[in-house]
Protein backbone atom coordinates (compact mmCIF):
# COMPACT_ATOMS: atom_id res chain seq x y z
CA UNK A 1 -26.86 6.43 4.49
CA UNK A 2 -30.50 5.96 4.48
CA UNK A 3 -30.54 2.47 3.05
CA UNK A 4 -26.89 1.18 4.29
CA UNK A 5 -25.45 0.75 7.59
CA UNK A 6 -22.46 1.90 7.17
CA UNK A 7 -20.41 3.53 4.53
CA UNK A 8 -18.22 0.08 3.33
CA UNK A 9 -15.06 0.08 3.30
CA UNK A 10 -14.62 4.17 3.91
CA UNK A 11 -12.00 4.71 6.44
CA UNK A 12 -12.88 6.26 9.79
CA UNK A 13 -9.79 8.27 9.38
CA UNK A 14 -6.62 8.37 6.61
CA UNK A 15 -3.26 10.03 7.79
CA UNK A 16 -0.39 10.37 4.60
CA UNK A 17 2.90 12.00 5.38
CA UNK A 18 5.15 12.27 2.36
CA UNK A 19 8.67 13.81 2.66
CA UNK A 20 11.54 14.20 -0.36
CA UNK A 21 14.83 14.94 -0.19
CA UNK A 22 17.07 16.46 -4.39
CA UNK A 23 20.44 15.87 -3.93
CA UNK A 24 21.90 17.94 -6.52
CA UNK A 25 19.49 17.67 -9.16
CA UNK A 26 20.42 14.07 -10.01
CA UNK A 27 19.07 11.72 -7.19
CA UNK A 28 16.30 11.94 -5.52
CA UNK A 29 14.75 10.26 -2.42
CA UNK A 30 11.53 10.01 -0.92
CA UNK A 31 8.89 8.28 1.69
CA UNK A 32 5.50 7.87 1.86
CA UNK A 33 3.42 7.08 5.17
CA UNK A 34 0.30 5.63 5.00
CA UNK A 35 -2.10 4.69 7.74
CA UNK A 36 -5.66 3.97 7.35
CA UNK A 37 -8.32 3.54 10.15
CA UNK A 38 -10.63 0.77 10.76
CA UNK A 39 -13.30 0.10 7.92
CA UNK A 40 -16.40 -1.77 7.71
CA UNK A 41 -17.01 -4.36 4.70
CA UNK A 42 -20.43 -6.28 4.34
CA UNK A 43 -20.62 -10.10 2.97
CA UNK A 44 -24.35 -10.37 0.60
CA UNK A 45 -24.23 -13.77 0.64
CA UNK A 46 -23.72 -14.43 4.54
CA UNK A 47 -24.99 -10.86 5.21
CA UNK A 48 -22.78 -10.09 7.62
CA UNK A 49 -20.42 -7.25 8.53
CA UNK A 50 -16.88 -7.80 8.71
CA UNK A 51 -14.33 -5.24 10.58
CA UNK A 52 -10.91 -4.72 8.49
CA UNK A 53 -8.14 -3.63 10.90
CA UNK A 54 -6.40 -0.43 10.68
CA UNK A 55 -2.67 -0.36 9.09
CA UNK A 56 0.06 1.66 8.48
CA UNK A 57 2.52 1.22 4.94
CA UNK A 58 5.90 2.65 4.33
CA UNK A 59 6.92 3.08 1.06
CA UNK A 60 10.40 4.26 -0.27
CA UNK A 61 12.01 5.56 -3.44
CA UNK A 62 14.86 6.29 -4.99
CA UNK A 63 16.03 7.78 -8.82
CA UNK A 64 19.14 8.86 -10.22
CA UNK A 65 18.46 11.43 -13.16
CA UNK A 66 20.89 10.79 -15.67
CA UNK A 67 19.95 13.66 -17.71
CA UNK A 68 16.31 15.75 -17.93
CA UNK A 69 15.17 13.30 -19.93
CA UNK A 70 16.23 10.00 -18.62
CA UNK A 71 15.89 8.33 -15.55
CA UNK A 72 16.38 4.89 -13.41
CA UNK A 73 13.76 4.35 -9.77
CA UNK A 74 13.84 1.88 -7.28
CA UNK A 75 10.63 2.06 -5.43
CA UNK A 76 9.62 -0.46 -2.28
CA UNK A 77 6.41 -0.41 -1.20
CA UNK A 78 5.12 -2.05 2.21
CA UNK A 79 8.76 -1.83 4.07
CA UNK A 80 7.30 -2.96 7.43
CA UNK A 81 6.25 -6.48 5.90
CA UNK A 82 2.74 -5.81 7.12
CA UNK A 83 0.16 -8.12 6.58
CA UNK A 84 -3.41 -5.85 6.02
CA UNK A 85 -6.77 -6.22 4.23
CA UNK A 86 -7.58 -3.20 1.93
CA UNK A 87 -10.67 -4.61 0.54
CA UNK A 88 -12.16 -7.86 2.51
CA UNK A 89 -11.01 -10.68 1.78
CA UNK A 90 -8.04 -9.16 -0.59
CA UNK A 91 -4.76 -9.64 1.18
CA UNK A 92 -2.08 -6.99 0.64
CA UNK A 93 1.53 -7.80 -0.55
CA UNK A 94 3.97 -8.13 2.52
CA UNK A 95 6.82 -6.17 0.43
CA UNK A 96 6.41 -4.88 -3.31
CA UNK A 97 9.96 -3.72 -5.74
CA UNK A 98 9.39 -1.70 -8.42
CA UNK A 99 12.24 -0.37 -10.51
CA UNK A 100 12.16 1.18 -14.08
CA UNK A 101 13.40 3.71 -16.40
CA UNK A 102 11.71 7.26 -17.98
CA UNK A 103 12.15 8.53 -20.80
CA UNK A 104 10.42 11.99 -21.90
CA UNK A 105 9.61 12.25 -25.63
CA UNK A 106 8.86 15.82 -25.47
CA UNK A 107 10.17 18.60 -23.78
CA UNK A 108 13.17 20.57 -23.10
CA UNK A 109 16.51 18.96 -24.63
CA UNK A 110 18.79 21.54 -24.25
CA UNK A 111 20.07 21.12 -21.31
């Protein structure tokens, strides 16, 4: 900090709270709470400082494993709809779905 004002776009504080719930080995539920604290982004060509907001994101997800080996997720990201900057003049997604399948090549089969 001996050149900069400020350290850009570092939070002044990050809180995550992640909790998961195995319902008999085949499906599987979580959440993820993010919150971020205000941050400080600087413009070169108008050089000026710009103050991103703090925000909070929810994320959820859910998978059903068929077997060890194969598996279906539903994840949504940004539940609340919020509207935040993560990087200045970047605009975050109001709601993200994400669903897929895994498949592991390797490991064990037997069961």
């Amino acid at each position: 900090m001996d050149v900069q004002q400020k350290a850009w776009h570092k939070p002044l504080s990050e809180l995550t709270l992640t909790a998961g719930y195995n319902i008999a080995g085949k499906i599987l539920a979580s959440i993820d709470i993010y919150s971020s604290g205000v941050r400080y982004a600087y413009t070169a060509e108008s050089n000026t400082v710009t103050n991103l907001k703090a925000y909070a994101d929810i994320s959820l997800k859910m998978e059903y494993r068929y077997t060890k080996i194969l598996s279906v997720f539903l994840q949504l990201n940004n539940v609340g709809f919020s509207r935040y900057y993560r990087w200045n003049n970047y605009p975050s997604q109001r709601l993200n779905i994400l669903g897929g399948i895994t498949y592991a090549f390797w490991g064990d089969r037997t069961k």
